[in-house]
PDB file of N, CA and C in Angstrom:
ATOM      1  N   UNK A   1     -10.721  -0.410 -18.358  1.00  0.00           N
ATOM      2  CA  UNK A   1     -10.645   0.467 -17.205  1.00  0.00           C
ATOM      3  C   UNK A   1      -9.283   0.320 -16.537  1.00  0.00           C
ATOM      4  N   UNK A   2      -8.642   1.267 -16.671  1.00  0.00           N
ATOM      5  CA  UNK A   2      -7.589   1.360 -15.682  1.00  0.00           C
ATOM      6  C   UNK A   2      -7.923   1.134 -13.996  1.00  0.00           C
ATOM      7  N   UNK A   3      -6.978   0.569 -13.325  1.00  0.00           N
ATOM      8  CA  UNK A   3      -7.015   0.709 -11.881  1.00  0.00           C
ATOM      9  C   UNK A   3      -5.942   1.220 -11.457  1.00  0.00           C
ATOM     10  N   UNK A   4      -6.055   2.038  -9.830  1.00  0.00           N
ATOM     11  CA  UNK A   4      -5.353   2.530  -9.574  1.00  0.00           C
ATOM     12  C   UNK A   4      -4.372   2.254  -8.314  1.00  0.00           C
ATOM     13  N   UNK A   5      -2.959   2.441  -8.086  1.00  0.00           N
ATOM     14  CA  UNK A   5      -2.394   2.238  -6.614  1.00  0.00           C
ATOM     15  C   UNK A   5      -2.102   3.209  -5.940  1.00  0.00           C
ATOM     16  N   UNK A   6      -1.893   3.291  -4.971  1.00  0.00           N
ATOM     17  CA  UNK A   6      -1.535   4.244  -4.399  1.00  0.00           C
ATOM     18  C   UNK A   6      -0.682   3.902  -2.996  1.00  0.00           C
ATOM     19  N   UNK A   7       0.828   4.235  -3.541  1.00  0.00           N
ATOM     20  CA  UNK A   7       2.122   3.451  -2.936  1.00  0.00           C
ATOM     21  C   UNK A   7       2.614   4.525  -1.933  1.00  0.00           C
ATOM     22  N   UNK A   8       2.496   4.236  -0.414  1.00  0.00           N
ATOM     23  CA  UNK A   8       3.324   4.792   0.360  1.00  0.00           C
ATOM     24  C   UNK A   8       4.567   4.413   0.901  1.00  0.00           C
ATOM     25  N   UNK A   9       5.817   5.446   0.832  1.00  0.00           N
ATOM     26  CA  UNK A   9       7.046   4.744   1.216  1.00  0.00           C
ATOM     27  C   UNK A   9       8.044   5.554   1.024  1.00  0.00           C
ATOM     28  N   UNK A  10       8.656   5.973   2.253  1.00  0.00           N
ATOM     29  CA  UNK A  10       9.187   7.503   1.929  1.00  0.00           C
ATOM     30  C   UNK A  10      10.913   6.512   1.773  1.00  0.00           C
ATOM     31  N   UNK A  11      10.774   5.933   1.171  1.00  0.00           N
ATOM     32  CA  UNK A  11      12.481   5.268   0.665  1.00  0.00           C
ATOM     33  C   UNK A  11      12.226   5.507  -1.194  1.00  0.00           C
ATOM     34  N   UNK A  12      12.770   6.509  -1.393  1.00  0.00           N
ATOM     35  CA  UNK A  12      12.403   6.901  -3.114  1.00  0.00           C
ATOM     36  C   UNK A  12      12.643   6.198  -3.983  1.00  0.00           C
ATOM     37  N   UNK A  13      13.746   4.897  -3.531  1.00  0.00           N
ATOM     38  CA  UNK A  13      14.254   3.993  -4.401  1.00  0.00           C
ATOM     39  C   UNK A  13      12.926   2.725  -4.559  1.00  0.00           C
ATOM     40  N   UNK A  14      12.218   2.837  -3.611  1.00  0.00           N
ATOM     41  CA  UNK A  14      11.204   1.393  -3.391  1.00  0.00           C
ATOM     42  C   UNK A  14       9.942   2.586  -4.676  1.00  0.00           C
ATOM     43  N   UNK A  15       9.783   3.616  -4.595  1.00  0.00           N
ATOM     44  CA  UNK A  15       8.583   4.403  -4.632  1.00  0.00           C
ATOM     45  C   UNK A  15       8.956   4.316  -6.452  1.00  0.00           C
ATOM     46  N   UNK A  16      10.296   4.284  -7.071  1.00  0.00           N
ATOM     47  CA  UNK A  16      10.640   4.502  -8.135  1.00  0.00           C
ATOM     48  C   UNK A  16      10.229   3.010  -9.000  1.00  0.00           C
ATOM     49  N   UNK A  17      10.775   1.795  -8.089  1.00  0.00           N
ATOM     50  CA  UNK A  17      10.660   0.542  -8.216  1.00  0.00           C
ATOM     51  C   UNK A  17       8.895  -0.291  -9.140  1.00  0.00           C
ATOM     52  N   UNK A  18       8.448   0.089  -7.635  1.00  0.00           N
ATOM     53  CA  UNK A  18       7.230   0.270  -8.033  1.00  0.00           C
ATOM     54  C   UNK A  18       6.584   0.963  -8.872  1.00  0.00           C
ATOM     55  N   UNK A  19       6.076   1.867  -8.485  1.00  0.00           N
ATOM     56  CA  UNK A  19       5.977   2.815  -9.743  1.00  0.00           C
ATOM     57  C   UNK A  19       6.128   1.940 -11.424  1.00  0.00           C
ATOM     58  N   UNK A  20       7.679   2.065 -11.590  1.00  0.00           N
ATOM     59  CA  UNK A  20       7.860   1.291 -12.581  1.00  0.00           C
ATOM     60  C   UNK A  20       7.593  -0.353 -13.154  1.00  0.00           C
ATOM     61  N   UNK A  21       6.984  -1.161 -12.066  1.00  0.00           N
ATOM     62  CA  UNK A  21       6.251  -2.332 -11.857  1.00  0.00           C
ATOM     63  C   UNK A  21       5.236  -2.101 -12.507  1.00  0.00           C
ATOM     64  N   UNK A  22       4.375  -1.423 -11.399  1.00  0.00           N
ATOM     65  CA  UNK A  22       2.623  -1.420 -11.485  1.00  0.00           C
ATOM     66  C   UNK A  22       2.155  -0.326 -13.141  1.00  0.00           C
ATOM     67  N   UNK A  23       3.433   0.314 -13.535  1.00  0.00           N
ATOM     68  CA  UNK A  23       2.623   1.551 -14.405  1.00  0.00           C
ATOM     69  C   UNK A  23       2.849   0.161 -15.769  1.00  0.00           C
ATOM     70  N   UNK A  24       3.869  -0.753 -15.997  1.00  0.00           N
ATOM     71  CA  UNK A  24       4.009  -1.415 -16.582  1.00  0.00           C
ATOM     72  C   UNK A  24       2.754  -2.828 -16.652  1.00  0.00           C
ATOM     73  N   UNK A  25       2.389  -2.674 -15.379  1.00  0.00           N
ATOM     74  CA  UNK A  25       1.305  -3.789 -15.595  1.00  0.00           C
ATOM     75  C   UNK A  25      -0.107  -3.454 -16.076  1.00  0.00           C
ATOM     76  N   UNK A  26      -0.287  -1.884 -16.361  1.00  0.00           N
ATOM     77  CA  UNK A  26      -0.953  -0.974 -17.138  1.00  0.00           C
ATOM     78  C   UNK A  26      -2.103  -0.266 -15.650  1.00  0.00           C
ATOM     79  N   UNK A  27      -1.833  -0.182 -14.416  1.00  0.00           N
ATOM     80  CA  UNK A  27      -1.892   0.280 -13.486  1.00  0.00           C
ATOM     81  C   UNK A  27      -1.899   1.890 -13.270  1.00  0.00           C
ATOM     82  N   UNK A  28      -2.693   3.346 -12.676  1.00  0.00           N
ATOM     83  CA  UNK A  28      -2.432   4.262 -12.904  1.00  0.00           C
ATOM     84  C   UNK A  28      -1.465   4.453 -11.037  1.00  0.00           C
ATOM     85  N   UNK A  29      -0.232   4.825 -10.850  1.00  0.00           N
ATOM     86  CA  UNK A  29       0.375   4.685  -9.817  1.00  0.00           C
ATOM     87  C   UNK A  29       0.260   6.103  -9.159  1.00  0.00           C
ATOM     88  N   UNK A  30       0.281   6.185  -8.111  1.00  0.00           N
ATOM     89  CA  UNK A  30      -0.364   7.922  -7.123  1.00  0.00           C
ATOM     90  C   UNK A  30       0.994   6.922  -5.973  1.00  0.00           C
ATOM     91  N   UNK A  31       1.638   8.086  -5.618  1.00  0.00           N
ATOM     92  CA  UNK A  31       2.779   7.657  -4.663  1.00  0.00           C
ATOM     93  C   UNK A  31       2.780   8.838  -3.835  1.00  0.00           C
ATOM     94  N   UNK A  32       3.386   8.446  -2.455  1.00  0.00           N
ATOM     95  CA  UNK A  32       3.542   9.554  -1.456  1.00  0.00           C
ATOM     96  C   UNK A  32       4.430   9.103  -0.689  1.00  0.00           C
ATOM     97  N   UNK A  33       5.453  10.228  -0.087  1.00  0.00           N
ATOM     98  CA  UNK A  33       6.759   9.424   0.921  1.00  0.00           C
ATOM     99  C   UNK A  33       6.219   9.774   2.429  1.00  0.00           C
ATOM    100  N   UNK A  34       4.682   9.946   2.641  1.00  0.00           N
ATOM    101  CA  UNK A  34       4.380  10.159   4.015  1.00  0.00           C
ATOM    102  C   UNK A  34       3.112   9.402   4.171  1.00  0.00           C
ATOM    103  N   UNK A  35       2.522   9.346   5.318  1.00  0.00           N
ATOM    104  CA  UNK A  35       0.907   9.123   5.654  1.00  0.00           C
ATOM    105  C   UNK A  35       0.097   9.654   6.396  1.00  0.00           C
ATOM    106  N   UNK A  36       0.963  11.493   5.997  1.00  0.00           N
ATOM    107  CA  UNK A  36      -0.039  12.340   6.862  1.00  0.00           C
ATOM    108  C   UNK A  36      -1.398  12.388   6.318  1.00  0.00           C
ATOM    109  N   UNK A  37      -2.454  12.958   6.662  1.00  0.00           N
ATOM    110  CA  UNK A  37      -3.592  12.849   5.956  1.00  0.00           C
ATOM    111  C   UNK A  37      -3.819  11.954   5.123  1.00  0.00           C
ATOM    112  N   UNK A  38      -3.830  10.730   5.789  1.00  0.00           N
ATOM    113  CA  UNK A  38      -4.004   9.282   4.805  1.00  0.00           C
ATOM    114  C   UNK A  38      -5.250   9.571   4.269  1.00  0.00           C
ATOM    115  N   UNK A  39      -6.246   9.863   4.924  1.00  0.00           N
ATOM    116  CA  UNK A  39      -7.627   9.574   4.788  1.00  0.00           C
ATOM    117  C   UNK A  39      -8.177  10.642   3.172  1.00  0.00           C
ATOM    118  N   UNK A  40      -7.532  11.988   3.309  1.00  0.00           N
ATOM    119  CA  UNK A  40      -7.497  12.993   2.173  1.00  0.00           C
ATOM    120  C   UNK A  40      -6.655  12.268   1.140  1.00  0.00           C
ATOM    121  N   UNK A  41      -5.466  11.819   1.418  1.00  0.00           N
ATOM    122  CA  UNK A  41      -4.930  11.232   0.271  1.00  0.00           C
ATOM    123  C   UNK A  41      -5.532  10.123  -0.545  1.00  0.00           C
ATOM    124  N   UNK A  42      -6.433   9.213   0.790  1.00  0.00           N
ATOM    125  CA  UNK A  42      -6.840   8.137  -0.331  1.00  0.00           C
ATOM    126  C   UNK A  42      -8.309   8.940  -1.123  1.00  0.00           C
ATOM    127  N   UNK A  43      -8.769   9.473  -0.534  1.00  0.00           N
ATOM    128  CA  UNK A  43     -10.010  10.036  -0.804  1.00  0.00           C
ATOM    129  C   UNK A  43      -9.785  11.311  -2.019  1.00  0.00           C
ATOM    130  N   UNK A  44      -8.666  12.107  -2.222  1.00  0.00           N
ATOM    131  CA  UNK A  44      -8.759  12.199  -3.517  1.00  0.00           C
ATOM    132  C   UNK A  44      -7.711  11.557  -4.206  1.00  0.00           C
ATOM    133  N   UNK A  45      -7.439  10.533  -4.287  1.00  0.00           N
ATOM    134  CA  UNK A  45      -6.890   9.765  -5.183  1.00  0.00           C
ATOM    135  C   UNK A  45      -7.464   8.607  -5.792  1.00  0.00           C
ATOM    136  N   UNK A  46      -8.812   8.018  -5.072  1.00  0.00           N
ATOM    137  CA  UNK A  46      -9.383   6.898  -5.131  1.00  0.00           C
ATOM    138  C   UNK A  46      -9.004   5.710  -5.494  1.00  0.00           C
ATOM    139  N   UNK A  47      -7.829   4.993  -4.848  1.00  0.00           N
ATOM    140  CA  UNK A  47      -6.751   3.762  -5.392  1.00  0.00           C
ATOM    141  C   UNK A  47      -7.732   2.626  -5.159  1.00  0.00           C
ATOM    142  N   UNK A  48      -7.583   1.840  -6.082  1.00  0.00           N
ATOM    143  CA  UNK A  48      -8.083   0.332  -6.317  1.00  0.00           C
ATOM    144  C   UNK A  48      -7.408  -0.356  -4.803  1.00  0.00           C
ATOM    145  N   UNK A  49      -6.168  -0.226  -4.650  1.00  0.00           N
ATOM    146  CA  UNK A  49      -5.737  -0.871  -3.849  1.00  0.00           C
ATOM    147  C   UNK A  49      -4.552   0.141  -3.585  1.00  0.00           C
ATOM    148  N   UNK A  50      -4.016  -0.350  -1.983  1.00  0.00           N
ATOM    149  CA  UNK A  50      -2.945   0.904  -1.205  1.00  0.00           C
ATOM    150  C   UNK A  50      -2.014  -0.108  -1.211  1.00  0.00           C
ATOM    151  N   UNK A  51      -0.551   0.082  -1.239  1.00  0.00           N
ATOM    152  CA  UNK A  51       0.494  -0.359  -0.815  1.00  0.00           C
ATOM    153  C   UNK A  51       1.235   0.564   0.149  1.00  0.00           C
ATOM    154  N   UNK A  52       1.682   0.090   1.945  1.00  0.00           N
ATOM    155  CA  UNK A  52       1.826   0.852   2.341  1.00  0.00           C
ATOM    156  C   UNK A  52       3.356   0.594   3.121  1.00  0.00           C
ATOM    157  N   UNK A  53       3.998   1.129   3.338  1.00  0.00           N
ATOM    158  CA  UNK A  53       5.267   0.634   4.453  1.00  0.00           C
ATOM    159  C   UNK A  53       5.248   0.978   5.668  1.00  0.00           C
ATOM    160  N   UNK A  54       5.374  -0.060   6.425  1.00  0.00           N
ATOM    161  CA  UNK A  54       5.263   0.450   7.422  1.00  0.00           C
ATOM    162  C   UNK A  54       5.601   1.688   8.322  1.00  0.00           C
ATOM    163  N   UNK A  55       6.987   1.651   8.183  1.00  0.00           N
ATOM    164  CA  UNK A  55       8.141   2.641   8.831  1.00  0.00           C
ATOM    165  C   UNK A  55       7.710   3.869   7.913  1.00  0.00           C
ATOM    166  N   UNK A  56       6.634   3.950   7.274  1.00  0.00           N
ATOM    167  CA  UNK A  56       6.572   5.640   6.840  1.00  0.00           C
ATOM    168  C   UNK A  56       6.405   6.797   7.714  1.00  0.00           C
ATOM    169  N   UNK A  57       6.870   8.169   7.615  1.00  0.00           N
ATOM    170  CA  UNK A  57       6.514   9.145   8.612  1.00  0.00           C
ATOM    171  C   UNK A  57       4.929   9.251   8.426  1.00  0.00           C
ATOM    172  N   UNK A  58       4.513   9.926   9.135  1.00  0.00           N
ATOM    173  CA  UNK A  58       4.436  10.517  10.668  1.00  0.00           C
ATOM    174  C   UNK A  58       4.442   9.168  11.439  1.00  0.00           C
ATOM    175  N   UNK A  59       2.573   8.614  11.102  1.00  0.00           N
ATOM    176  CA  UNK A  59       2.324   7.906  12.047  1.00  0.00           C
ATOM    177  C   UNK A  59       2.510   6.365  11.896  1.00  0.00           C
ATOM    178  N   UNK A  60       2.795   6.287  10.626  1.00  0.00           N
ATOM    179  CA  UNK A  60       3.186   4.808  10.243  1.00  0.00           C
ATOM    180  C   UNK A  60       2.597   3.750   9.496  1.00  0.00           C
ATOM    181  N   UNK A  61       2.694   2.592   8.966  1.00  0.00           N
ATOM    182  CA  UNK A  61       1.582   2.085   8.281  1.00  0.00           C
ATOM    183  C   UNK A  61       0.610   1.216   8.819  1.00  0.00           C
ATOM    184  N   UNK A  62       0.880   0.768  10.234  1.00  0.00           N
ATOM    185  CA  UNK A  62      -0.186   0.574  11.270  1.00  0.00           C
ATOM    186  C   UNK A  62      -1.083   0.864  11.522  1.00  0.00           C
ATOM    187  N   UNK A  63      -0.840   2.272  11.912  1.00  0.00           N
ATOM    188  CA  UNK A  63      -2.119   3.199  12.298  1.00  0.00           C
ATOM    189  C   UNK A  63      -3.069   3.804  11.372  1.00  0.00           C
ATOM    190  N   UNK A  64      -1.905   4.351  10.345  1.00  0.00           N
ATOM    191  CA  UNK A  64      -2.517   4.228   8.762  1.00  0.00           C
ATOM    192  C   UNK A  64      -3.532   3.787   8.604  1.00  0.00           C
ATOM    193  N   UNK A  65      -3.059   1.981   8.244  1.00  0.00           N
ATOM    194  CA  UNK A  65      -3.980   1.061   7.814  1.00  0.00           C
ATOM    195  C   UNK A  65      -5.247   1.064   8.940  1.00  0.00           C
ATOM    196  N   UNK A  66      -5.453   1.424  10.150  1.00  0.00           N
ATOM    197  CA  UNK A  66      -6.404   1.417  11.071  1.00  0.00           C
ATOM    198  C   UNK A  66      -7.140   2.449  10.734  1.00  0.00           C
ATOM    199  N   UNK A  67      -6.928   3.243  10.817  1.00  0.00           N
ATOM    200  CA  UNK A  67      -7.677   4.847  10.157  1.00  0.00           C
ATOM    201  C   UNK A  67      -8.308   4.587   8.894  1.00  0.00           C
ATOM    202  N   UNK A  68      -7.666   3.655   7.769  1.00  0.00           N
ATOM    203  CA  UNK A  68      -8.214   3.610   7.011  1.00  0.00           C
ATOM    204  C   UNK A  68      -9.855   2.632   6.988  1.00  0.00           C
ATOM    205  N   UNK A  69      -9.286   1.361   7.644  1.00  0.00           N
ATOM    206  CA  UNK A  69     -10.010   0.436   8.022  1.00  0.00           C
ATOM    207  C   UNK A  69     -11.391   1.346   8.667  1.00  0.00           C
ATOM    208  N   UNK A  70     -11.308   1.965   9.225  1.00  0.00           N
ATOM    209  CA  UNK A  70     -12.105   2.919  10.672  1.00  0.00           C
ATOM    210  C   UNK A  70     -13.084   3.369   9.810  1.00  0.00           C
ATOM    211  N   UNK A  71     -12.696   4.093   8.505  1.00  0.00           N
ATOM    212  CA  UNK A  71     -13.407   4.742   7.447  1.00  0.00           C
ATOM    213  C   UNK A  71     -14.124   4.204   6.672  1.00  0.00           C
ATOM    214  N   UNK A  72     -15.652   4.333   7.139  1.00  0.00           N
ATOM    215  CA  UNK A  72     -16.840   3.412   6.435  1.00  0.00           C
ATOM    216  C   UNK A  72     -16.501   3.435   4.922  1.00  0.00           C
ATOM    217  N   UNK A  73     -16.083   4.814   3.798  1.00  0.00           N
ATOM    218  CA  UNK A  73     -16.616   4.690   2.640  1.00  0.00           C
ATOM    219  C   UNK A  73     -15.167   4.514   1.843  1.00  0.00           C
ATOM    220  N   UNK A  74     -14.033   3.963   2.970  1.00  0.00           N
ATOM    221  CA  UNK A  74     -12.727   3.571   2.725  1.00  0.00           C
ATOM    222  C   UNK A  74     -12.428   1.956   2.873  1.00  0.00           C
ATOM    223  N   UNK A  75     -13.078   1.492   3.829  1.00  0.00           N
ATOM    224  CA  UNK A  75     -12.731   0.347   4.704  1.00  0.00           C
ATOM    225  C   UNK A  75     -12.155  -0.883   3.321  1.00  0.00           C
ATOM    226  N   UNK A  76     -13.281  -0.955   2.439  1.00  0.00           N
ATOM    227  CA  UNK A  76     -13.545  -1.822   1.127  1.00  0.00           C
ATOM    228  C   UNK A  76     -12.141  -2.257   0.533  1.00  0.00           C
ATOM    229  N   UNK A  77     -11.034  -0.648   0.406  1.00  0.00           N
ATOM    230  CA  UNK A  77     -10.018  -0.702  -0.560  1.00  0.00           C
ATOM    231  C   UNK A  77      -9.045  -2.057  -0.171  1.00  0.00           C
ATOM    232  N   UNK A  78      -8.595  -3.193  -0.359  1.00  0.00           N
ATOM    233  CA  UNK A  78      -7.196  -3.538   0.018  1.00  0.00           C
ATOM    234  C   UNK A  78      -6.244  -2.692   0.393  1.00  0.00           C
ATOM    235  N   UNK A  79      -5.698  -3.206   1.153  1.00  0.00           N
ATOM    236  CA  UNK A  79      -4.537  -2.523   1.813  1.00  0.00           C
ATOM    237  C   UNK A  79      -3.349  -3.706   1.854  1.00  0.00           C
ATOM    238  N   UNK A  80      -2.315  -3.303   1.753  1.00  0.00           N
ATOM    239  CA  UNK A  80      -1.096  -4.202   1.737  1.00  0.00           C
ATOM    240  C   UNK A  80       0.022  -3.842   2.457  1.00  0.00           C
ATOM    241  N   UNK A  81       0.475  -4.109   3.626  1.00  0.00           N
ATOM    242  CA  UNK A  81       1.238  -3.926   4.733  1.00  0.00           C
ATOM    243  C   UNK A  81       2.908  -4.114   4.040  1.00  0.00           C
ATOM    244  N   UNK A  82       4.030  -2.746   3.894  1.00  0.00           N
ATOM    245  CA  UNK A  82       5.151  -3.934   3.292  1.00  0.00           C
ATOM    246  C   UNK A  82       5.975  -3.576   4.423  1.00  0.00           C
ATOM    247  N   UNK A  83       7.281  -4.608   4.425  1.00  0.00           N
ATOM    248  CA  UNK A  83       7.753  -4.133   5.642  1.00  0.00           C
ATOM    249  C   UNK A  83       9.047  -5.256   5.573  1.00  0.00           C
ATOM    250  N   UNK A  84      10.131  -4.532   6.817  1.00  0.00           N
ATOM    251  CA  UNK A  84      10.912  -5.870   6.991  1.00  0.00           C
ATOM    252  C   UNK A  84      11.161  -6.456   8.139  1.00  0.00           C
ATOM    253  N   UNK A  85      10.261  -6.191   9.067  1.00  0.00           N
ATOM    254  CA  UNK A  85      10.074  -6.400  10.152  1.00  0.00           C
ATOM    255  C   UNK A  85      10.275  -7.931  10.450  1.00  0.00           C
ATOM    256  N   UNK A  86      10.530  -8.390  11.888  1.00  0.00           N
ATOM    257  CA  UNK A  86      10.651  -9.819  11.297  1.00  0.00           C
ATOM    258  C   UNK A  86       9.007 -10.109  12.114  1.00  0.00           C
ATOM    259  N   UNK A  87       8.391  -9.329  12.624  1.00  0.00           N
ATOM    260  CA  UNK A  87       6.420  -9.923  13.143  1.00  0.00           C
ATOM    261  C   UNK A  87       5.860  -9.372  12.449  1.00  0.00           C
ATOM    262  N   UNK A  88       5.852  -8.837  10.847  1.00  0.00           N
ATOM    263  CA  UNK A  88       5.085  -8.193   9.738  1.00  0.00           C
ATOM    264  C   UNK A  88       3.580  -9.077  10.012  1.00  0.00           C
ATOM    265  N   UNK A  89       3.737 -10.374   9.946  1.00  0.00           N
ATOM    266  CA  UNK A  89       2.194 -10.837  10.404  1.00  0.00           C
ATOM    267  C   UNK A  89       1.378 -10.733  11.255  1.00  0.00           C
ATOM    268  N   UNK A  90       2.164 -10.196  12.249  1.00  0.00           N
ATOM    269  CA  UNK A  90       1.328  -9.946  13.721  1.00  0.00           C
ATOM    270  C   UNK A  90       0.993  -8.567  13.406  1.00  0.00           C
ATOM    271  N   UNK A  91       1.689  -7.753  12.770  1.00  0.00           N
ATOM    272  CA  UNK A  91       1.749  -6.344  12.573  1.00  0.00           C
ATOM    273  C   UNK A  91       0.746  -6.033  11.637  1.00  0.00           C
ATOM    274  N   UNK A  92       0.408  -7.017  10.311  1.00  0.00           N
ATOM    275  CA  UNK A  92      -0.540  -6.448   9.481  1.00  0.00           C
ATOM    276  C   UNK A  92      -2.098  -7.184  10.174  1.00  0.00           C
ATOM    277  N   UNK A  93      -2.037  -8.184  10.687  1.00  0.00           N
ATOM    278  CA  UNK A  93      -3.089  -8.160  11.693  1.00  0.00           C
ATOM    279  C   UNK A  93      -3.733  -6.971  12.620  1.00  0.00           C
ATOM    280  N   UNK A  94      -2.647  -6.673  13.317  1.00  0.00           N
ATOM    281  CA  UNK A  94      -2.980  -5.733  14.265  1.00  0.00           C
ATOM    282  C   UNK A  94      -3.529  -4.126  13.346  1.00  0.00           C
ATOM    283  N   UNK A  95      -3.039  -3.949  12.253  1.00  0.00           N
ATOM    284  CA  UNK A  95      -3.256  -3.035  11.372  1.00  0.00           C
ATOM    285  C   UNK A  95      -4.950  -3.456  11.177  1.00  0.00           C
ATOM    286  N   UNK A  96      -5.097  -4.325  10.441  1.00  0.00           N
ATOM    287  CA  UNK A  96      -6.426  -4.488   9.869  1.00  0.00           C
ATOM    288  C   UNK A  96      -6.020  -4.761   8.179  1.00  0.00           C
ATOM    289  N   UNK A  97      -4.717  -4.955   8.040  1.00  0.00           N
ATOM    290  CA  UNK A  97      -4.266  -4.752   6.585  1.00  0.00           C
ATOM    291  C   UNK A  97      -4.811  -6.163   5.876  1.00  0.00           C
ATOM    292  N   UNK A  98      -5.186  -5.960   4.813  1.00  0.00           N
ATOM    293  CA  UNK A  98      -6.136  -7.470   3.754  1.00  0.00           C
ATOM    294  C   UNK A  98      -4.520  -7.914   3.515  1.00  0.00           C
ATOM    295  N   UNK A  99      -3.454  -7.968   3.231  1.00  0.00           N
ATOM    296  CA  UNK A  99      -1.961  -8.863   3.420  1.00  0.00           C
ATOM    297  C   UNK A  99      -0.834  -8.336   3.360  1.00  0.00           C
ATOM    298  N   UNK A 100       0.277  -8.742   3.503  1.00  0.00           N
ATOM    299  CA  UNK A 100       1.226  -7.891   4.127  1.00  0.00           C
ATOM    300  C   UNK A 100       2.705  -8.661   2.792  1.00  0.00           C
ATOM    301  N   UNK A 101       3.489  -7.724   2.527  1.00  0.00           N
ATOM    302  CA  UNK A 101       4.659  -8.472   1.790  1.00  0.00           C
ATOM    303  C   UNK A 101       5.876  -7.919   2.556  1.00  0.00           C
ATOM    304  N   UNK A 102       6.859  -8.977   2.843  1.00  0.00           N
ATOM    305  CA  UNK A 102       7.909  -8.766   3.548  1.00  0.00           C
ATOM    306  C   UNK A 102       8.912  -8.155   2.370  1.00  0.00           C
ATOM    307  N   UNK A 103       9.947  -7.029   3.007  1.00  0.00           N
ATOM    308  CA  UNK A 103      10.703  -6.743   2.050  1.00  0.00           C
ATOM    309  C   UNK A 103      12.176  -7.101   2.864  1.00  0.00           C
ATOM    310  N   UNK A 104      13.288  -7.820   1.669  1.00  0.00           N
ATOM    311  CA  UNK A 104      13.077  -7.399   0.372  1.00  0.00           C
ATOM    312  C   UNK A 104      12.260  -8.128  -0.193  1.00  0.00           C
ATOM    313  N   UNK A 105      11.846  -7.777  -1.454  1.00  0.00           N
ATOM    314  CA  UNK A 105      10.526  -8.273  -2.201  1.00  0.00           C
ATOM    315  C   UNK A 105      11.207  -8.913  -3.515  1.00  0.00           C
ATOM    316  N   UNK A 106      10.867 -10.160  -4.106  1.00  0.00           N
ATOM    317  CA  UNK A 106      11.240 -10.066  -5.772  1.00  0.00           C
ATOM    318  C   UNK A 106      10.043  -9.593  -6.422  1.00  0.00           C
ATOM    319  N   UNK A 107      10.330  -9.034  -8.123  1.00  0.00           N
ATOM    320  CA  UNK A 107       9.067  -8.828  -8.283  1.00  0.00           C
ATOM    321  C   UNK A 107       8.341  -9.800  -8.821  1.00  0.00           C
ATOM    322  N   UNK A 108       7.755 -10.657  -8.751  1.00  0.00           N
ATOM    323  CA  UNK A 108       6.879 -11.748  -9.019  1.00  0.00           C
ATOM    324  C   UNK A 108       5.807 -11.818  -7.733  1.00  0.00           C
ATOM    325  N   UNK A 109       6.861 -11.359  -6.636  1.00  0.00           N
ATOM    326  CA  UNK A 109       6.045 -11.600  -4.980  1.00  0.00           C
ATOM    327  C   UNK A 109       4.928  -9.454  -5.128  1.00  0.00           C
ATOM    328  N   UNK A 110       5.609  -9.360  -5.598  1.00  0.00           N
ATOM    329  CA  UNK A 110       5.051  -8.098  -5.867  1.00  0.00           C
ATOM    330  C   UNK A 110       3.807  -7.966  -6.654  1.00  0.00           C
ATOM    331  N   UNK A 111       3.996  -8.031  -7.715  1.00  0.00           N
ATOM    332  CA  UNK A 111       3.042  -8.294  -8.878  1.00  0.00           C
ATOM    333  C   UNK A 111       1.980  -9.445  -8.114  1.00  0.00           C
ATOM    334  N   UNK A 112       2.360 -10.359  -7.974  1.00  0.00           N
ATOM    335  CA  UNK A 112       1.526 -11.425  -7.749  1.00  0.00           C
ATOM    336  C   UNK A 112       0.150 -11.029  -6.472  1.00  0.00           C
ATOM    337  N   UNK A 113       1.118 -10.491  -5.770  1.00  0.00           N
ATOM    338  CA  UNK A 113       0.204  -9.843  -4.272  1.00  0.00           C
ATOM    339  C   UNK A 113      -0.721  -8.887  -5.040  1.00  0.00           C
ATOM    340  N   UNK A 114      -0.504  -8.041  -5.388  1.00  0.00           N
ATOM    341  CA  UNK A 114      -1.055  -6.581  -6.126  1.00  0.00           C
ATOM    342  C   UNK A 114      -2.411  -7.547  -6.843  1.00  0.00           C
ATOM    343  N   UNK A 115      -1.923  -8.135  -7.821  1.00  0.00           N
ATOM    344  CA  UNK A 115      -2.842  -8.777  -8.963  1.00  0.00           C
ATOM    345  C   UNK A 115      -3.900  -9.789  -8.004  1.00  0.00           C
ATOM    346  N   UNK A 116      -3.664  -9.972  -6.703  1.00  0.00           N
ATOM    347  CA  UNK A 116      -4.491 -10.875  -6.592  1.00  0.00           C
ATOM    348  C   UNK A 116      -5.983 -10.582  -5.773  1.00  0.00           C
ATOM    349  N   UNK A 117      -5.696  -8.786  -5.797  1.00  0.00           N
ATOM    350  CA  UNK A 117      -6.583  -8.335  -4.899  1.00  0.00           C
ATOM    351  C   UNK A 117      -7.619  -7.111  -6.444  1.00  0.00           C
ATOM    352  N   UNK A 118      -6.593  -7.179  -7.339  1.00  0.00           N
ATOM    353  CA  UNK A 118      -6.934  -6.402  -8.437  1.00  0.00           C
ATOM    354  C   UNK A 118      -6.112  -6.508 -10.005  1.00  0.00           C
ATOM    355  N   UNK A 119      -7.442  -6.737 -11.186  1.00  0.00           N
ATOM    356  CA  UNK A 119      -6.998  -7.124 -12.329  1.00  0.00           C
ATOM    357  C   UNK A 119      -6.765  -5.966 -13.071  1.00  0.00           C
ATOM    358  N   UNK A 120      -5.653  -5.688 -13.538  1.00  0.00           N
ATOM    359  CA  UNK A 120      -5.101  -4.304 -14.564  1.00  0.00           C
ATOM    360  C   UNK A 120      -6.152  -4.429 -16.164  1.00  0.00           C
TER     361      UNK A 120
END
């Protein structure tokens, strides 16, 4: 069985990155450079797990991740806060996010986070 991500992050170079990570770890990857209609996006995309950035447009990956959290038949998915904030921990708290990766990222810190919430 394939699993799926679903990477928000309107910086095309991080969205390309990934992408090319997770499709390699045999992962099916769904990407978006916004988090309007988070709730439609995750809902027809059905991701194993979300990777999200914070600083995405509109509303951000905060509120995002809260909306998502909010959503009984959503709440379940992991969520992963990325960011370079220097209170990313206080921030994916306050989100509701299951863990947060500071960027920049190597990929080992990448992979490793991803894999530990879901097996390819």
């Amino acid at each position: 069985m394939t699993h799926k991500i679903l990477i928000l992050d309107d910086d095309s170079d991080i969205l390309f990155f990934c992408t090319y990570v997770f499709e390699n770890l045999g992962f099916t990857v769904i990407s978006s450079n916004h988090c309007n209609d988070i709730i439609a996006q995750v809902e027809s995309s059905q991701p194993d797990i979300i990777l999200i950035d914070n600083w995405i447009p509109d509303i951000g990956g905060v509120k995002a991740t809260q909306q998502l959290k909010a959503t009984e038949h959503l709440k379940h998915i992991p969520v992963i806060i990325f960011s370079a904030n220097s209170n990313l921990p206080q921030l994916a708290e306050e989100a509701g996010a299951d863990d947060y990766l500071r960027k920049p990222f190597d990929l080992e810190e990448l992979e490793g986070l991803a894999l530990k919430y879901v097996k390819p």
